[in-house]
Protein backbone atom coordinates (compact mmCIF):
# COMPACT_ATOMS: atom_id res chain seq x y z
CA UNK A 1 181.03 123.33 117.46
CA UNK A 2 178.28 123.70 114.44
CA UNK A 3 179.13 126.59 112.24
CA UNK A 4 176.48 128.05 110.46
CA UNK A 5 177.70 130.16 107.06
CA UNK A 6 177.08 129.40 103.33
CA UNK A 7 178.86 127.10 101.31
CA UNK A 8 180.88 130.11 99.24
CA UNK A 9 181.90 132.10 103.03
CA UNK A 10 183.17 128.46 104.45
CA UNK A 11 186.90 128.92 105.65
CA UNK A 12 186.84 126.28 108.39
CA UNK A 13 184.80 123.84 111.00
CA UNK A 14 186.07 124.38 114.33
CA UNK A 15 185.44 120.50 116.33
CA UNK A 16 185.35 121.21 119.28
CA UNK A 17 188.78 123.02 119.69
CA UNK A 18 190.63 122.41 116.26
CA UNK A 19 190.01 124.22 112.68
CA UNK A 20 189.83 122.34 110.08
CA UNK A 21 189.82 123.46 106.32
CA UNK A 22 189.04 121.36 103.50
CA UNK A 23 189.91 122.10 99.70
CA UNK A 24 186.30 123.68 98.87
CA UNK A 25 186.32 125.98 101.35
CA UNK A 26 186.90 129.25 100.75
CA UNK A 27 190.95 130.27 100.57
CA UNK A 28 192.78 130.91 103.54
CA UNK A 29 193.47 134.43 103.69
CA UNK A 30 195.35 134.59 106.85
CA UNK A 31 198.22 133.13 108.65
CA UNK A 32 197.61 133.47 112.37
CA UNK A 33 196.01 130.08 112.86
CA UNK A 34 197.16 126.60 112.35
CA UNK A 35 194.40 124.76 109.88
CA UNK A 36 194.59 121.34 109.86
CA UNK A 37 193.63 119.91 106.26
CA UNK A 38 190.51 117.23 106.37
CA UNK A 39 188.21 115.37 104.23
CA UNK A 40 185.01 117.56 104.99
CA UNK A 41 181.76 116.44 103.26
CA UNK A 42 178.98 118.38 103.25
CA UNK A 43 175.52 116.23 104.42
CA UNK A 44 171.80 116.64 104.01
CA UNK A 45 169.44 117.42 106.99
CA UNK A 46 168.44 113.62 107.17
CA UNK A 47 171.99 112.74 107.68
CA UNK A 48 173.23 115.15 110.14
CA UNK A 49 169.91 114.05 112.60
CA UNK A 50 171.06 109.84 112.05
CA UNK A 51 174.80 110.95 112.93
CA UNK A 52 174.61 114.13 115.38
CA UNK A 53 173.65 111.70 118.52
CA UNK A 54 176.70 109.45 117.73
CA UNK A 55 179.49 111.75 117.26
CA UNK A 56 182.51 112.01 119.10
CA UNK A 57 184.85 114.84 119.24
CA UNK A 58 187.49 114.85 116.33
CA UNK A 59 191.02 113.85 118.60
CA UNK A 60 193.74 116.45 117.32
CA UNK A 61 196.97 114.70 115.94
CA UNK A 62 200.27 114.40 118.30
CA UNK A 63 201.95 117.29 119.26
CA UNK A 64 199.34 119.67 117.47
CA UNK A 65 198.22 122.41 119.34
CA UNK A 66 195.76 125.47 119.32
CA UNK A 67 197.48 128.88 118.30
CA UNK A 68 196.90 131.67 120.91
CA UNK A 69 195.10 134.55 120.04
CA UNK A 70 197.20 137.90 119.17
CA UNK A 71 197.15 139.68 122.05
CA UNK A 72 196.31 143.40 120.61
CA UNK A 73 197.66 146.22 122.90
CA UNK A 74 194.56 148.10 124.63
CA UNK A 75 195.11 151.73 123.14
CA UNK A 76 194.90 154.50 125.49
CA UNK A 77 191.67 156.50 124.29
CA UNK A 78 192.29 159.44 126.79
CA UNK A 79 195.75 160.11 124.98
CA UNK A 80 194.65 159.92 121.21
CA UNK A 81 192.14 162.92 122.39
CA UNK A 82 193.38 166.24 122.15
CA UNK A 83 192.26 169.25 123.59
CA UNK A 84 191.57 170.65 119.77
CA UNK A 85 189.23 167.80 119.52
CA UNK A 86 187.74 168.32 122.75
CA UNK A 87 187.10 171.69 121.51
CA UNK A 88 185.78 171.30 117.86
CA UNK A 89 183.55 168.93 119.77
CA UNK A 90 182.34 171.34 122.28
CA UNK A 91 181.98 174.33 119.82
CA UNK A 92 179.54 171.74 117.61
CA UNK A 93 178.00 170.86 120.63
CA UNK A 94 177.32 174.12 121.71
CA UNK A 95 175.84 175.56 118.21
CA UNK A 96 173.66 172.33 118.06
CA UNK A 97 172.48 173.99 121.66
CA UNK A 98 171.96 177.09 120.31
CA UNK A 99 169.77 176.63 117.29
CA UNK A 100 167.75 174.10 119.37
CA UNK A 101 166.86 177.22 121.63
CA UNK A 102 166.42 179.47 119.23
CA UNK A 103 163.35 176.67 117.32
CA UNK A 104 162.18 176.66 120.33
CA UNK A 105 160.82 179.66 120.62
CA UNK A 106 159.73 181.89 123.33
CA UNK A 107 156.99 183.89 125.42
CA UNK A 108 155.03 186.45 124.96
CA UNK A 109 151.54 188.21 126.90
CA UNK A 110 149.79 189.40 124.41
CA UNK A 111 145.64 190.12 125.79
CA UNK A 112 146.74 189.89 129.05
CA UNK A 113 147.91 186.38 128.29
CA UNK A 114 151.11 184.35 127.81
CA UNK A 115 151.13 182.43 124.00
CA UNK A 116 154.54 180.25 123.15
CA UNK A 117 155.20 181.08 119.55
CA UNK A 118 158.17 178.57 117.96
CA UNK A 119 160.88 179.95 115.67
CA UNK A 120 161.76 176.85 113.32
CA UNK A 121 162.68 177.94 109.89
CA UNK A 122 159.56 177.34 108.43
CA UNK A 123 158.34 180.07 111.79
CA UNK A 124 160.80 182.63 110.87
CA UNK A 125 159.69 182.49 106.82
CA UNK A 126 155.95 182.92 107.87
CA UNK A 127 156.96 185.63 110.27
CA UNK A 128 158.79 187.76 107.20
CA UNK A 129 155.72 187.26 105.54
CA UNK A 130 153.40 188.53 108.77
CA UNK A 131 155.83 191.37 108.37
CA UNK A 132 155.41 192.81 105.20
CA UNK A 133 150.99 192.07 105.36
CA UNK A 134 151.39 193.95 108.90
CA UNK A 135 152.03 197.18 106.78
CA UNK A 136 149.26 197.12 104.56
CA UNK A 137 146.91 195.33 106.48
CA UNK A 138 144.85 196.22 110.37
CA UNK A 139 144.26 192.26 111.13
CA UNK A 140 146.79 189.46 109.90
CA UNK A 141 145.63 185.55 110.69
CA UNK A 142 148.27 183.98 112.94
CA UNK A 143 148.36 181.47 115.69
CA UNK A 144 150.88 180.47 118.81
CA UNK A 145 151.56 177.16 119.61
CA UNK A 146 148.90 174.84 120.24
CA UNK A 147 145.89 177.25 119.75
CA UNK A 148 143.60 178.06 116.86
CA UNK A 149 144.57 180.70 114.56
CA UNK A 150 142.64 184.04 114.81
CA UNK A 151 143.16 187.49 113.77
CA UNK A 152 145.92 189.94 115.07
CA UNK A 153 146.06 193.40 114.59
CA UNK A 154 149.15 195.03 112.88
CA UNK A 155 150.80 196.58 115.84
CA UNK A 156 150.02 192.93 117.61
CA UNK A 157 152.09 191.27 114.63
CA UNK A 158 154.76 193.75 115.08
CA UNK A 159 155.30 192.83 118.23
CA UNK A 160 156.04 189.23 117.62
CA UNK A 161 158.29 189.94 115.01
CA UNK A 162 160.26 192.55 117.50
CA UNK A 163 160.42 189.87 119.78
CA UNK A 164 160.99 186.67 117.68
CA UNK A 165 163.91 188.91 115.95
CA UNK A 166 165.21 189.91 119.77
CA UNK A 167 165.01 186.27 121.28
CA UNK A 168 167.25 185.03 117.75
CA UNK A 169 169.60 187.75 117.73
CA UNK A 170 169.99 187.33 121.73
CA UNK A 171 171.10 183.50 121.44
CA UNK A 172 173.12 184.03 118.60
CA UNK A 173 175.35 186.92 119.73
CA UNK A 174 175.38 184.69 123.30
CA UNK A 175 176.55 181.49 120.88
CA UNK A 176 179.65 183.95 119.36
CA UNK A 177 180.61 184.97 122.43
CA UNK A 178 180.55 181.86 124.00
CA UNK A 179 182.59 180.03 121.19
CA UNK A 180 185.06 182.90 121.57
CA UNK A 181 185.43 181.51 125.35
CA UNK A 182 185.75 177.79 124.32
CA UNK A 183 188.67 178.97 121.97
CA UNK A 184 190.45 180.37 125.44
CA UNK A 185 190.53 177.48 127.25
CA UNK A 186 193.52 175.02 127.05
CA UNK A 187 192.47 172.21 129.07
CA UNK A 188 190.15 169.09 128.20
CA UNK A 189 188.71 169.14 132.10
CA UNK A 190 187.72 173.37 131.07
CA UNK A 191 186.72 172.63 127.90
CA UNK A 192 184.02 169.83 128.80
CA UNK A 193 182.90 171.68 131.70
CA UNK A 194 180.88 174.19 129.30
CA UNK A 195 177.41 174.29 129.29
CA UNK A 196 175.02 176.43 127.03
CA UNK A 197 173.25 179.16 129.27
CA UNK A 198 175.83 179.18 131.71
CA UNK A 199 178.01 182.54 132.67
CA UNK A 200 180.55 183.38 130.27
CA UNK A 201 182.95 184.98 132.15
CA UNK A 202 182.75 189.15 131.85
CA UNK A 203 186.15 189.44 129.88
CA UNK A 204 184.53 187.40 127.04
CA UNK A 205 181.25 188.87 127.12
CA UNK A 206 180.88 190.98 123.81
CA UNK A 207 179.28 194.83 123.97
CA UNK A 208 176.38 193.79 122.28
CA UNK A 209 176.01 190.67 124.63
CA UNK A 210 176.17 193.10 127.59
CA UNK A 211 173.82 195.08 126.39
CA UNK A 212 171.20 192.22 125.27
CA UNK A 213 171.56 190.34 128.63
């Protein structure tokens, strides 16, 4: 079988079944196979094209034979997992959930019509900043999502704010409460079952959670 490497990464020609190591190659660095020592010369293109067609499978000496593979015990995955694991993972996976729904912002009617505003950082900073113009100022540029930016009044402002700050402090205090749950469970099957959004149970519900939702 043609191996294809570079002259300095060469450890051995397998043909067709045997390895074969010659004194250039690169050292042996392992013990688990049987290399038979050989003359191995190392031809042009030109060479290889005259000699490929006529050339017959090197015949391994008497007696030699092929070392099997090390068989490698499969290792049990499900037992090197623990349930801490399980639940560092789900905790990470959950706060990844959690600031993912909190950029994504929410909805709000606003002229009699629904806008989506999104609450990425770079949202939140220009928010502070709507803020602070909102209280010495009657109309404050600003856009939602998607549309062209046009002038809201103060008390119009405001009310983004009020509800950008309610929608993050909402998913955050659900994200606590939530990763006090996690910490309950003691099982991988309860622990994976966990899904942002989904009812934490009433004995793990915080006040302030009960009195956001």
């Amino acid at each position: 079988m043609l191996q294809r490497t570079t002259d300095e990464k060469a450890e051995y020609i397998e043909c067709p079944d045997a390895l074969y190591h010659a004194w250039w190659m690169k050292p042996i660095k392992t013990n688990l196979y049987n290399y038979s020592m050989a003359d191995i010369s190392i031809i042009g293109e030109q060479e290889y094209n005259i000699l490929a067609p006529i050339s017959e499978p090197i015949p391994l000496d008497e007696g030699e034979e092929i070392p099997e593979e090390p068989t490698v015990e499969p290792v049990d995955v499900v037992e090197e997992i623990t349930v801490e694991y399980v639940r560092q993972a789900k905790i990470k996976e959950m706060s990844r959930a959690c600031r993912t729904t909190i950029e994504a912002g929410f909805d709000l009617e606003l002229r009699g019509e629904t806008h989506h505003f999104s609450l990425d950082v770079q949202d939140q900073l220009n928010l502070i900043s709507l803020s602070t113009m909102a209280q010495t100022q009657s109309l404050i540029p600003y856009h939602a999502d998607g549309e062209e930016c046009i002038f809201y009044t103060n008390e119009e402002i405001n009310e983004i704010v009020e509800t950008a700050n309610a929608h993050k402090i909402y998913h955050t205090t659900y994200y606590n409460a939530l990763k006090g749950y996690i910490a309950s469970l003691e099982t991988i099957e309860a622990i994976s079952e966990v899904t942002y959004g989904m009812e934490i149970p009433e004995e793990y519900q915080t006040e302030v959670l009960r009195v956001l939702s």
